[in-house]
N, C-alpha and C. Protein backbone atom coordinates (compact mmCIF):
# COMPACT_ATOMS: atom_id res chain seq x y z
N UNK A 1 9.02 -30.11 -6.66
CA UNK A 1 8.29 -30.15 -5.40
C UNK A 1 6.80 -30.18 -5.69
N UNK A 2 6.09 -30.76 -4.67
CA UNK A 2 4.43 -30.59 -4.63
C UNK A 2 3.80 -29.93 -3.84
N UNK A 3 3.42 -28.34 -3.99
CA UNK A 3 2.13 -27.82 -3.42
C UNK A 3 1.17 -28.13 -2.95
N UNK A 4 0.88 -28.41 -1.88
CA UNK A 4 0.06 -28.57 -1.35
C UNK A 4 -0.74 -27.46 -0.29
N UNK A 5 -2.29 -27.43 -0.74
CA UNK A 5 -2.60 -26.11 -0.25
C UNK A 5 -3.96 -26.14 0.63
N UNK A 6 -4.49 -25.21 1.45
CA UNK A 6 -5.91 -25.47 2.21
C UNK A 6 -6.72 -23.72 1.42
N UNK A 7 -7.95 -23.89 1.75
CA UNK A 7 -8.85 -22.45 1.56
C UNK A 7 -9.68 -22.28 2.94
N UNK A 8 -9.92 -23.56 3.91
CA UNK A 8 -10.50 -22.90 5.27
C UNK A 8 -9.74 -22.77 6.00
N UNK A 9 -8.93 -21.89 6.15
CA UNK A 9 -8.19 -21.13 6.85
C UNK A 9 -7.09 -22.61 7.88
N UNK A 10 -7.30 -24.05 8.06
CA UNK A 10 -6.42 -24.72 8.67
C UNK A 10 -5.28 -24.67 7.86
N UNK A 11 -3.90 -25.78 8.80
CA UNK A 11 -3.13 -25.56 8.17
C UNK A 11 -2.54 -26.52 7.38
N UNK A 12 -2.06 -26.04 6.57
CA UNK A 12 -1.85 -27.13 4.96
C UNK A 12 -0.87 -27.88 5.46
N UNK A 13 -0.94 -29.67 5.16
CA UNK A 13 -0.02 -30.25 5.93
C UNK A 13 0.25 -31.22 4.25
N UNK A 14 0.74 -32.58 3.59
CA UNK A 14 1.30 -33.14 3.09
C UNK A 14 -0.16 -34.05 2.61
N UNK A 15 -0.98 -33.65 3.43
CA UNK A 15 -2.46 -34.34 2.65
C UNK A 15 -3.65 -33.30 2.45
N UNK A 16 -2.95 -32.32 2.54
CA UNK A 16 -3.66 -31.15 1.95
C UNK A 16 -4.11 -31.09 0.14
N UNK A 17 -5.07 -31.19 -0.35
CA UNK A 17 -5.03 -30.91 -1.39
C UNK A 17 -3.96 -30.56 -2.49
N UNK A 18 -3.59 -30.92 -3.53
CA UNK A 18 -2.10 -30.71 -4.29
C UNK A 18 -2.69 -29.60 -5.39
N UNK A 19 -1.88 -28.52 -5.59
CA UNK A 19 -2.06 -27.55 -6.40
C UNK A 19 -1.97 -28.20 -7.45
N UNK A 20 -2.80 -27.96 -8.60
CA UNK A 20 -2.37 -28.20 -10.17
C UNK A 20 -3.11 -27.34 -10.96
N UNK A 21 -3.03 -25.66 -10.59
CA UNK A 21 -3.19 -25.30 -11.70
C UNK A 21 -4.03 -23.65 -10.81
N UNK A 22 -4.31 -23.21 -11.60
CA UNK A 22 -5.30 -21.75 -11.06
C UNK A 22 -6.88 -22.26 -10.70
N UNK A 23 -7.23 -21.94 -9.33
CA UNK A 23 -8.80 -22.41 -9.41
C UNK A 23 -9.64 -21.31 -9.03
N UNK A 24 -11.15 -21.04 -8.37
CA UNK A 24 -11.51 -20.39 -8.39
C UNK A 24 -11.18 -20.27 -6.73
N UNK A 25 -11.31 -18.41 -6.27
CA UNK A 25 -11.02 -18.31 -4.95
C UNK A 25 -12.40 -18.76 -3.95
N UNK A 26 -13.37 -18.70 -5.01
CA UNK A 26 -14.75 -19.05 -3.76
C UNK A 26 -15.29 -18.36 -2.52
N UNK A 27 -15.41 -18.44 -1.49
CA UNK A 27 -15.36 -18.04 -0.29
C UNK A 27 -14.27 -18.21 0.64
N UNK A 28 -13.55 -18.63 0.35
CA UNK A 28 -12.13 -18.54 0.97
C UNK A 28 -11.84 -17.44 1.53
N UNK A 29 -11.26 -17.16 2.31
CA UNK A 29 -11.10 -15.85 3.44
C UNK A 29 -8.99 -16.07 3.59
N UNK A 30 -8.55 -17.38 3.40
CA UNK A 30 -7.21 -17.56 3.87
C UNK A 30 -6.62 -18.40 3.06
N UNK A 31 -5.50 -18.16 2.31
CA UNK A 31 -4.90 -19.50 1.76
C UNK A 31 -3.65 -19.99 1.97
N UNK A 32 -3.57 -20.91 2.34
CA UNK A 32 -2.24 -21.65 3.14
C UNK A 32 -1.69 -22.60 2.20
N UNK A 33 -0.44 -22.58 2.47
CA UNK A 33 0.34 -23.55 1.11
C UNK A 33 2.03 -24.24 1.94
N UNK A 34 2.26 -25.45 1.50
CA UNK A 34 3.52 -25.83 1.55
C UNK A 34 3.63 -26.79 0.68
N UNK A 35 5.18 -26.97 0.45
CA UNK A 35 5.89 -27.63 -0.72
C UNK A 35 6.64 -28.76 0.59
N UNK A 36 6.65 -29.63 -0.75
CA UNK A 36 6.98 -31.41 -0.17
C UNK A 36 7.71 -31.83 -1.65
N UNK A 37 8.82 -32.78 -0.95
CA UNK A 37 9.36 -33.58 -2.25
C UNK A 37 10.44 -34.33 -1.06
N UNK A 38 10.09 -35.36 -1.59
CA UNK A 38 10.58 -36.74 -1.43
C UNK A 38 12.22 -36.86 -1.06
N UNK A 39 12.78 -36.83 0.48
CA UNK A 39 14.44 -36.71 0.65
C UNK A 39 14.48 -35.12 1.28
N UNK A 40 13.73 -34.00 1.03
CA UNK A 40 13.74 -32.59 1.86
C UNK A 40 12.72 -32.11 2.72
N UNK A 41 13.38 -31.52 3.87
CA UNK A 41 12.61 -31.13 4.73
C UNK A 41 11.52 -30.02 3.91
N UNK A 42 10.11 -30.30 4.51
CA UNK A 42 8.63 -29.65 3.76
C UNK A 42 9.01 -28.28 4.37
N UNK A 43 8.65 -27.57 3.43
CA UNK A 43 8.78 -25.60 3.26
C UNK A 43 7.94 -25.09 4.64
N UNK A 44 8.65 -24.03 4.71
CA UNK A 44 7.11 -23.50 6.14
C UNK A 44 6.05 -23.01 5.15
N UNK A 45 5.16 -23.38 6.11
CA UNK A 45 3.92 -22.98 5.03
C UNK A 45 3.61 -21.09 4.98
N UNK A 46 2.94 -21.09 3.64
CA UNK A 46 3.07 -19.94 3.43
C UNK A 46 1.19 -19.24 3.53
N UNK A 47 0.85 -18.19 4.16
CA UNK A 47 -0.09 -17.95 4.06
C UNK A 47 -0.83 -16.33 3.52
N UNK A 48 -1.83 -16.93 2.24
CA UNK A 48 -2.15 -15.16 1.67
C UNK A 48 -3.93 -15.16 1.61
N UNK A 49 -3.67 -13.84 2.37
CA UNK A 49 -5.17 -13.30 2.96
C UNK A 49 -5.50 -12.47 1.56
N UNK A 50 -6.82 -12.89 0.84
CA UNK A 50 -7.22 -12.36 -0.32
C UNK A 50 -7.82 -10.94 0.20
N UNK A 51 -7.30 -9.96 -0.67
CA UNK A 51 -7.93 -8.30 -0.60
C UNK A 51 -9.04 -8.32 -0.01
N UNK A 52 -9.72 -7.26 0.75
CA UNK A 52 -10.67 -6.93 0.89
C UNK A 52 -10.96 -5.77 0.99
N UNK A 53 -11.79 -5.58 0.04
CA UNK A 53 -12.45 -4.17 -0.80
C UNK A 53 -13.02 -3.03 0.35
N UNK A 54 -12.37 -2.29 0.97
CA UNK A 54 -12.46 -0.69 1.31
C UNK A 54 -12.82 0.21 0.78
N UNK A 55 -13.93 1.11 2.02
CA UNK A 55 -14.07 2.38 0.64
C UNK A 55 -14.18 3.68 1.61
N UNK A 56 -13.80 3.66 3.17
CA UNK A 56 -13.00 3.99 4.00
C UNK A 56 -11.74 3.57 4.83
N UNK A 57 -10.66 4.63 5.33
CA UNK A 57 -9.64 4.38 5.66
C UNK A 57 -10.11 3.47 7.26
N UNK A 58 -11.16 4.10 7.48
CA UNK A 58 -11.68 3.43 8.97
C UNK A 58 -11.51 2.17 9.01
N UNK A 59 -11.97 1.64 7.42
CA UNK A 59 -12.03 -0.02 7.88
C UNK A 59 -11.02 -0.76 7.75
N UNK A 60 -9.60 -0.02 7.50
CA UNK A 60 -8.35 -0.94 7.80
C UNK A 60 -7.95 -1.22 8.82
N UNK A 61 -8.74 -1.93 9.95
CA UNK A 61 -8.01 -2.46 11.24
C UNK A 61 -7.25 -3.16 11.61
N UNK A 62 -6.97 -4.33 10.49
CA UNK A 62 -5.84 -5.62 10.64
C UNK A 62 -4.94 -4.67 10.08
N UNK A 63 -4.07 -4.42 11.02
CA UNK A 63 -2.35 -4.00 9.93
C UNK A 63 -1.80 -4.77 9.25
N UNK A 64 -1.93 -6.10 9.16
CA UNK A 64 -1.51 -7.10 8.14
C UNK A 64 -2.61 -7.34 7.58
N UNK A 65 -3.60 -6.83 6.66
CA UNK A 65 -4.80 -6.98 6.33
C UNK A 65 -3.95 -6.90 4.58
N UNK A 66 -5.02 -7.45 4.15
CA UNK A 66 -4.54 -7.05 2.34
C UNK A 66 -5.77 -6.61 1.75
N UNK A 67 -5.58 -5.29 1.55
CA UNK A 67 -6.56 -4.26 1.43
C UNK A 67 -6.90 -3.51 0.41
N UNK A 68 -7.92 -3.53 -1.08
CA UNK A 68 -8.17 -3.35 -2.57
C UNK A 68 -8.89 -1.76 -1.92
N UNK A 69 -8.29 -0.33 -2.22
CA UNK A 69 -9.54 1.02 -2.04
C UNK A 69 -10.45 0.90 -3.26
N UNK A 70 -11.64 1.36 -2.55
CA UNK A 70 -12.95 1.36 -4.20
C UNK A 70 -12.53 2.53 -4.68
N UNK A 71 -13.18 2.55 -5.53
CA UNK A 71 -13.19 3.88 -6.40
C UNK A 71 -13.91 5.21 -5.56
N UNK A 72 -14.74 4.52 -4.87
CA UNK A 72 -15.16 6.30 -3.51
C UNK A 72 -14.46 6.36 -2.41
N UNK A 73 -13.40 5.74 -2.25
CA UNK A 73 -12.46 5.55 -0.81
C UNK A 73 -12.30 6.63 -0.19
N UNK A 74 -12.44 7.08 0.84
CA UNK A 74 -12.98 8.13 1.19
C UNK A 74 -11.48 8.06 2.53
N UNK A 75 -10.70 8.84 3.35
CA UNK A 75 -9.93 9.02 3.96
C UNK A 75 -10.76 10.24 5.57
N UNK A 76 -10.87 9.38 6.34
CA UNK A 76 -11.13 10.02 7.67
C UNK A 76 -10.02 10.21 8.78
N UNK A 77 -8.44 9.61 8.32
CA UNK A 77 -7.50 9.70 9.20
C UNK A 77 -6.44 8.84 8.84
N UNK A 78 -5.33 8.70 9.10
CA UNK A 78 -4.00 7.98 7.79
C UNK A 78 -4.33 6.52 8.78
N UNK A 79 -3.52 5.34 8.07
CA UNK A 79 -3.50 4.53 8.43
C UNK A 79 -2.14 4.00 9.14
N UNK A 80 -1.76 3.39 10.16
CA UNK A 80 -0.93 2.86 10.71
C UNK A 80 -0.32 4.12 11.86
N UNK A 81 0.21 3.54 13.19
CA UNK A 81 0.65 4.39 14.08
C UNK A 81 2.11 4.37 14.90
N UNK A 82 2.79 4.62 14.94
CA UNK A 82 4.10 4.56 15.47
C UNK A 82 4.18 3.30 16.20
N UNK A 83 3.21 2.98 16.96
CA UNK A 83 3.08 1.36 18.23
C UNK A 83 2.79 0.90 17.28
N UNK A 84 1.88 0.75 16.18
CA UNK A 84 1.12 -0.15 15.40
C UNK A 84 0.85 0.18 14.12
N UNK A 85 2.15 0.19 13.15
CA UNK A 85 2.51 0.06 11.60
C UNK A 85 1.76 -0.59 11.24
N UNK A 86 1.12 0.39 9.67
CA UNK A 86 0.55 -0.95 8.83
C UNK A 86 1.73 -1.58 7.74
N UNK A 87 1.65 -2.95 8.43
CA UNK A 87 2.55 -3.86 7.52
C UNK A 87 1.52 -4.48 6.42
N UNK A 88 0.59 -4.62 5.98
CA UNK A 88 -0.19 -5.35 5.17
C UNK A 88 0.21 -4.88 3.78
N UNK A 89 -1.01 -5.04 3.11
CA UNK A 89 -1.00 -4.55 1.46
C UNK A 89 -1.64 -3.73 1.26
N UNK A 90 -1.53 -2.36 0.96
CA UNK A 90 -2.74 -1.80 0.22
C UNK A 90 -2.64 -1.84 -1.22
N UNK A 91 -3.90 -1.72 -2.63
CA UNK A 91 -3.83 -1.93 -3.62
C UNK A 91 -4.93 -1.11 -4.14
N UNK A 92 -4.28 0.29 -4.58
CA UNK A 92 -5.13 2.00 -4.57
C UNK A 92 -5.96 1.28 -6.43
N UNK A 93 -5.61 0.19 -6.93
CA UNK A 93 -6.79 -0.48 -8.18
C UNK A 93 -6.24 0.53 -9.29
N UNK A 94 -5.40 1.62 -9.44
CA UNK A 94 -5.45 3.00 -10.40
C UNK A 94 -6.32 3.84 -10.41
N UNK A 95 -7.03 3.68 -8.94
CA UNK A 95 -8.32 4.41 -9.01
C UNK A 95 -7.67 5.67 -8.63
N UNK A 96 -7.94 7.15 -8.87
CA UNK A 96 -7.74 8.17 -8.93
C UNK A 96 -8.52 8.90 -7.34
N UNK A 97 -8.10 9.47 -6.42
CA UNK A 97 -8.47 9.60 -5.68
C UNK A 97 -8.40 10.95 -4.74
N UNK A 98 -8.82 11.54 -4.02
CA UNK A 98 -8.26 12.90 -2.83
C UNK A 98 -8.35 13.00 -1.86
N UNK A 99 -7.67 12.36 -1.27
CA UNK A 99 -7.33 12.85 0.24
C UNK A 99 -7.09 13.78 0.84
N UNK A 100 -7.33 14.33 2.10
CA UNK A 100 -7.01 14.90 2.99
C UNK A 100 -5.60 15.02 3.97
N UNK A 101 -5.72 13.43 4.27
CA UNK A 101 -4.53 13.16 5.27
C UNK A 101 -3.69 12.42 4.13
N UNK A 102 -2.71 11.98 4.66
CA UNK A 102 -1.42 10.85 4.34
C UNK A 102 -2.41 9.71 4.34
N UNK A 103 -2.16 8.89 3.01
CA UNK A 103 -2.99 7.46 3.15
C UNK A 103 -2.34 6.74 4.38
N UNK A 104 -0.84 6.79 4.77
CA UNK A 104 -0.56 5.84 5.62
C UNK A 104 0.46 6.71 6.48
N UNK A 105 0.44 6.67 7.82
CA UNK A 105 1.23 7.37 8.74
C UNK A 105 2.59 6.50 8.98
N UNK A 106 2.33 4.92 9.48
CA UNK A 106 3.35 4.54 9.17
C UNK A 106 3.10 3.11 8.93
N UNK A 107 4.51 2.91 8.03
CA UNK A 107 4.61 1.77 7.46
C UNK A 107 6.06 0.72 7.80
N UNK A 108 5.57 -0.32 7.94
CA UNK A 108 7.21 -1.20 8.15
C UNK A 108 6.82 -2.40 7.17
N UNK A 109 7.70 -2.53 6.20
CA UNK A 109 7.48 -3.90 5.35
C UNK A 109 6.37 -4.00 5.05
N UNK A 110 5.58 -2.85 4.54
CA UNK A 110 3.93 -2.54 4.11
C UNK A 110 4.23 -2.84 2.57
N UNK A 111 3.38 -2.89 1.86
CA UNK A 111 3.63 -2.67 0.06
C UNK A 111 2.39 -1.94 0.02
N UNK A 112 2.49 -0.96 -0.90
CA UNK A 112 1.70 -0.15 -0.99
C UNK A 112 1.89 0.27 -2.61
N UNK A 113 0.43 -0.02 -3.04
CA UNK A 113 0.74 -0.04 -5.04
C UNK A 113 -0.31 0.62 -5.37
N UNK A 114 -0.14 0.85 -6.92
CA UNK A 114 -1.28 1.00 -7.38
C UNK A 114 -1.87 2.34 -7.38
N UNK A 115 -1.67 3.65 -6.10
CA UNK A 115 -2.75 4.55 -5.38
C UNK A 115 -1.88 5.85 -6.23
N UNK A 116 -3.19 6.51 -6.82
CA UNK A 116 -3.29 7.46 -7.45
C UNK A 116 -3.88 8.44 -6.87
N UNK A 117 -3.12 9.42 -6.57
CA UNK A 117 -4.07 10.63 -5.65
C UNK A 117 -4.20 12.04 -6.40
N UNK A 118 -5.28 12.40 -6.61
CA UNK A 118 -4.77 14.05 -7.12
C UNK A 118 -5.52 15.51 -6.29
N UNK A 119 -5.52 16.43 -6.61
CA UNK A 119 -5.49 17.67 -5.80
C UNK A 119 -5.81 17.10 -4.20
N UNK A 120 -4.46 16.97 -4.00
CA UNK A 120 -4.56 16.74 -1.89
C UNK A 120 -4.24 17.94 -1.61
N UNK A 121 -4.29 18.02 -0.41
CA UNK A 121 -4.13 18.84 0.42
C UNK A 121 -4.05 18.90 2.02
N UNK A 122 -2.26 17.90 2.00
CA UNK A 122 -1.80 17.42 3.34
C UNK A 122 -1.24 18.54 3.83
N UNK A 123 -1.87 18.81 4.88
CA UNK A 123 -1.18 20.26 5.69
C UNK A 123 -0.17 19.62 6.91
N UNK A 124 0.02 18.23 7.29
CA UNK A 124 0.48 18.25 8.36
C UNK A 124 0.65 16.36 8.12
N UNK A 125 1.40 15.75 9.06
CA UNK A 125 1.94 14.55 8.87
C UNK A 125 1.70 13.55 10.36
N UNK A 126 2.67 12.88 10.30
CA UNK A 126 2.18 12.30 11.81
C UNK A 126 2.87 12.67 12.51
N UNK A 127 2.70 12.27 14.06
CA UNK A 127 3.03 13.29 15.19
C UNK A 127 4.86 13.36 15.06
N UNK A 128 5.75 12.98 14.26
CA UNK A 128 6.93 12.97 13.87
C UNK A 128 7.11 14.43 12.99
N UNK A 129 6.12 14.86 12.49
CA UNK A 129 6.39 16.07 11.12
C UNK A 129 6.13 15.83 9.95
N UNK A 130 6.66 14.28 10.16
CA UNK A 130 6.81 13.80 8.85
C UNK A 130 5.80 13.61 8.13
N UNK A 131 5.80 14.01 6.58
CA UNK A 131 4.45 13.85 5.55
C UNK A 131 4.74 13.42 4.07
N UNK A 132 4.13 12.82 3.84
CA UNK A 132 3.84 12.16 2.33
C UNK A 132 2.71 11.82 1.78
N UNK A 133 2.26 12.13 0.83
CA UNK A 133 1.20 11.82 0.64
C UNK A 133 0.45 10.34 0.63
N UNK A 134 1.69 9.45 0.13
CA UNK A 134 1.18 8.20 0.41
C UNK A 134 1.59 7.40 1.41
N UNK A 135 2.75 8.22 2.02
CA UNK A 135 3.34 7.50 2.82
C UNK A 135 3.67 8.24 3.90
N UNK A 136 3.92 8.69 5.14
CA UNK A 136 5.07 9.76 6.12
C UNK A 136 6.06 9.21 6.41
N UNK A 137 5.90 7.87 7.22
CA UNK A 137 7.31 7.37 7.80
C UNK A 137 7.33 6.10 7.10
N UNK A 138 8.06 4.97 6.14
CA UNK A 138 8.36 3.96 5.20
C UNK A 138 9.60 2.76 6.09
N UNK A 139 9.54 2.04 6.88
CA UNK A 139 10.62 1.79 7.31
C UNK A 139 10.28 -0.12 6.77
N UNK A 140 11.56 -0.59 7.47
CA UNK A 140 11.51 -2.28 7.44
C UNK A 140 11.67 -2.67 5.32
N UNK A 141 11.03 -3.33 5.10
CA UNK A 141 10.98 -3.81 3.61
C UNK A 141 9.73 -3.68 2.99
N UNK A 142 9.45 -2.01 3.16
CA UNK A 142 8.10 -1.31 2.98
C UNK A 142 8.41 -0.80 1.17
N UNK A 143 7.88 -1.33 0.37
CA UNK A 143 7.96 -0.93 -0.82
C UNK A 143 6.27 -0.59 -1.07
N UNK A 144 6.59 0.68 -1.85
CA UNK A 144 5.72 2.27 -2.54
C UNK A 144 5.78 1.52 -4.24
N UNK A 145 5.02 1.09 -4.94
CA UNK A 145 5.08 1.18 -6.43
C UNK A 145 3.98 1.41 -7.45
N UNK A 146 4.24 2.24 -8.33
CA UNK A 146 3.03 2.32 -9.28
C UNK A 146 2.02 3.39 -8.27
N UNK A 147 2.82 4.28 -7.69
CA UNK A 147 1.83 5.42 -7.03
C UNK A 147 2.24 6.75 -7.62
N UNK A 148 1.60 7.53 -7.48
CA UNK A 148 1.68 9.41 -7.97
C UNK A 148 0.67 10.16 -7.60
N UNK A 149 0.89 11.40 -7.52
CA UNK A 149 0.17 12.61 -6.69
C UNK A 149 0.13 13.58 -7.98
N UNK A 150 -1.50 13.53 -8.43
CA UNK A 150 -1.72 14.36 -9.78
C UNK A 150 -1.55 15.79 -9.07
N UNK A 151 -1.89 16.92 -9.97
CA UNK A 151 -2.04 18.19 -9.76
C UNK A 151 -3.05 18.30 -11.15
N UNK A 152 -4.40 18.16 -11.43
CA UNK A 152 -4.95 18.39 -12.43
C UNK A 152 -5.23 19.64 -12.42
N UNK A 153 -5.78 20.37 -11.62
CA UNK A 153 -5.76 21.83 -11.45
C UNK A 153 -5.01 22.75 -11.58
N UNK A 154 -3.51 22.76 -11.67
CA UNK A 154 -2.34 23.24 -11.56
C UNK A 154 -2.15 24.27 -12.77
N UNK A 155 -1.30 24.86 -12.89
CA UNK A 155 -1.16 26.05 -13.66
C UNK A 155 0.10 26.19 -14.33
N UNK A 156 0.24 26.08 -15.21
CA UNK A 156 1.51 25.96 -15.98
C UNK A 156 1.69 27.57 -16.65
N UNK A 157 3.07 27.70 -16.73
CA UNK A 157 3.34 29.43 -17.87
C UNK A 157 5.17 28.51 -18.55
N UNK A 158 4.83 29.41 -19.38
CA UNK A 158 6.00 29.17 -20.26
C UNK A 158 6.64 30.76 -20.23
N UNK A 159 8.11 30.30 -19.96
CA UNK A 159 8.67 31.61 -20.07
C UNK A 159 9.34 32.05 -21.34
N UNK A 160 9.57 33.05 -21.41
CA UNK A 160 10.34 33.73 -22.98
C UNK A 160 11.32 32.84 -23.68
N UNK A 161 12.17 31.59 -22.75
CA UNK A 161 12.81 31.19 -23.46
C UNK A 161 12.62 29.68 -23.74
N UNK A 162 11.19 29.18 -23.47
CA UNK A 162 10.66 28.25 -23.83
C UNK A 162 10.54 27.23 -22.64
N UNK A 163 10.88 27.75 -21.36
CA UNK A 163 10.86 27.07 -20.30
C UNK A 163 9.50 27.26 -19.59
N UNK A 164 9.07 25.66 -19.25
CA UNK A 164 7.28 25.69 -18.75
C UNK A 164 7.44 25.18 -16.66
N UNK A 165 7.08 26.02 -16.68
CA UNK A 165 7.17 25.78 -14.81
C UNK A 165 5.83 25.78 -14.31
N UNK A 166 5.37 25.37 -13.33
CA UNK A 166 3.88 25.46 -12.59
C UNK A 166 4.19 27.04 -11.75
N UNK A 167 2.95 27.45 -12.04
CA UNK A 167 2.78 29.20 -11.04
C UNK A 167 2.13 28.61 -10.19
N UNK A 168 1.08 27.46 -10.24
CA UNK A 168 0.20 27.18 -8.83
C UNK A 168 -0.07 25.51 -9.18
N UNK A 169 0.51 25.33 -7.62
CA UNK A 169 0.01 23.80 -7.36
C UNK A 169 -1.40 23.42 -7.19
N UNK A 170 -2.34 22.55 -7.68
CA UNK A 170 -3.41 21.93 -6.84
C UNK A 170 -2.86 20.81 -5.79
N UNK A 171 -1.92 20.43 -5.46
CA UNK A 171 -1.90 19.55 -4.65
C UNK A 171 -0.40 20.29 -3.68
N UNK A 172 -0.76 19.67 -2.70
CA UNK A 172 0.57 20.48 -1.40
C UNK A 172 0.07 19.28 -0.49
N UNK A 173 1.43 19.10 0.35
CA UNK A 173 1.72 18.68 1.20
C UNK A 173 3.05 18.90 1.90
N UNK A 174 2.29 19.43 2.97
CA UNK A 174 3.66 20.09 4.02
C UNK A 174 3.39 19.78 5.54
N UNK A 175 4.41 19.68 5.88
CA UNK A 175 4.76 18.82 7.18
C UNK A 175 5.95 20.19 8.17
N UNK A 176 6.72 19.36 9.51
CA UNK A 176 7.28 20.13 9.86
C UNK A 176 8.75 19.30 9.76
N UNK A 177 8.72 18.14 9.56
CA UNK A 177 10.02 17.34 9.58
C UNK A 177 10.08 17.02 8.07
N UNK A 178 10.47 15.87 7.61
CA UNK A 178 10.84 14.99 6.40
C UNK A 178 9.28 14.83 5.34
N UNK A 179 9.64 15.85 4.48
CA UNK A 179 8.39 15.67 3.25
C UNK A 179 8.75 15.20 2.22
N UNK A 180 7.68 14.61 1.09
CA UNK A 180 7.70 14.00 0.04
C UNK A 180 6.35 14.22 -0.50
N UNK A 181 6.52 14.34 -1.61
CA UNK A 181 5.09 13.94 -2.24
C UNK A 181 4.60 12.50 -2.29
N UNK A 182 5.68 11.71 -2.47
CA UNK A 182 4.82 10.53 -2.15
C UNK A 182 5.45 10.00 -0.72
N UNK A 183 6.76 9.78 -0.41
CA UNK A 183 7.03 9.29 1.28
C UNK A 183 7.93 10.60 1.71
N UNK A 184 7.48 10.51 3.13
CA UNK A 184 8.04 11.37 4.15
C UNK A 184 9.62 11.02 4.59
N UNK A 185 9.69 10.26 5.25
CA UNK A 185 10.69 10.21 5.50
C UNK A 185 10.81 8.36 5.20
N UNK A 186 12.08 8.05 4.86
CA UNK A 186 12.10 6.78 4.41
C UNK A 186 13.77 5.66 5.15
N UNK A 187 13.21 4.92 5.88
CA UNK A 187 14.23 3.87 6.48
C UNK A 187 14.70 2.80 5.92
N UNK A 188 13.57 2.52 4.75
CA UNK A 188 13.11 1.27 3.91
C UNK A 188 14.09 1.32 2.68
N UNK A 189 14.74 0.09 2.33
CA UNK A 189 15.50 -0.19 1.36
C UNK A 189 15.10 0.29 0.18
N UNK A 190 15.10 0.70 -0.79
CA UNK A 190 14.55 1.65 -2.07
C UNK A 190 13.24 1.29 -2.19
N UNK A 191 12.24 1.72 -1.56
CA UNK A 191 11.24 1.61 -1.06
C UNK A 191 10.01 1.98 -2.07
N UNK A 192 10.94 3.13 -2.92
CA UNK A 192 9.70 3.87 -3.81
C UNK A 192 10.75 3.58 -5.49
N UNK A 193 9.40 2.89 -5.93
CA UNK A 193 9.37 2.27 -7.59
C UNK A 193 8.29 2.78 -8.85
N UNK A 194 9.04 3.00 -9.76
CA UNK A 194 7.76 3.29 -10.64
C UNK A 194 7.03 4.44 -10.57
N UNK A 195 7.45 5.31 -9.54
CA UNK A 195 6.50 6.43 -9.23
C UNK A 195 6.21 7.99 -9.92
């Protein structure tokens, strides 16, 4: 088949430019793509919104947004709401981070990678109970991967017979319904990978 693709946001039709190879993204804001070959009906076209770099939770307003946190990402309130799931991308970079709230309240067919959180301190979840640190409620084909909730502060003892347990958490998160350290409650097909 032949790729054929656009970067100003119209839509890629059979005289669209032909992919051959990796180019640069430029100013492109949208990239649209369909496949053609000679005797089959042309693919629906496919369209991917390049990241855009956050360094508050405020500025995720598109729920289908595809969304890179900086390294100061700062959390003023979780993202996504029971009427209005964030389905997009977030992509936490391995940047190491602490929150307050749940990065995301709720999610349906969201992907959410990458986000490294350490000493949180989620006291409460969304208006369900439910809490996670990266996630509360996970539903639809919402996949969690390559995330974890440090405790660098934490306190380890070893007992007499060589067994090492934590005496004190730096990180907690507690809710009144369905908790997790990383998802709350989960609807989503094995949702959490790598974690």
């Amino acid at each position: 088949a032949t790729i054929h693709y656009t970067t100003d946001g119209s839509p890629a039709t059979s005289t669209s430019t032909v992919y051959t190879g990796p180019f640069a993204k430029g100013a492109a804001s949208t990239f649209r793509a369909i496949a053609t070959k000679a005797g089959y009906v042309t693919s629906s076209e496919a369209i991917l919104l390049p990241p855009t770099e956050v360094s508050s939770s405020s500025q995720i307003t598109n729920m289908n947004g595809s969304y890179i946190l900086a390294s100061n990402f700062t959390s003023s309130g979780s993202i996504g709401t029971a009427d209005n799931p964030f389905k997009g991308i977030i992509n936490g970079n391995l940047n190491t981070l602490t929150l307050g709230y749940p990065l995301v309240a709720y999610a349906d067919g969201a992907t959410i990678k990458n986000v490294i959180l350490d000493n949180v301190s989620i006291s409460s979840g969304n208006e369900n109970g439910n809490a996670g640190a990266i996630c509360c409620e996970a539903t639809g084909d919402t996949r969690i991967y390559n995330c974890g909730v440090l405790a660098t502060n934490s306190t380890a003892v070893t007992d007499d017979k060589g067994y090492t347990s934590i005496s004190y958490c730096s990180s907690s998160v507690t809710g009144s319904g369905y908790v997790g350290g990383i998802v709350g409650f989960s609807e989503a097909n094995n949702p959490v990978k790598n974690c």
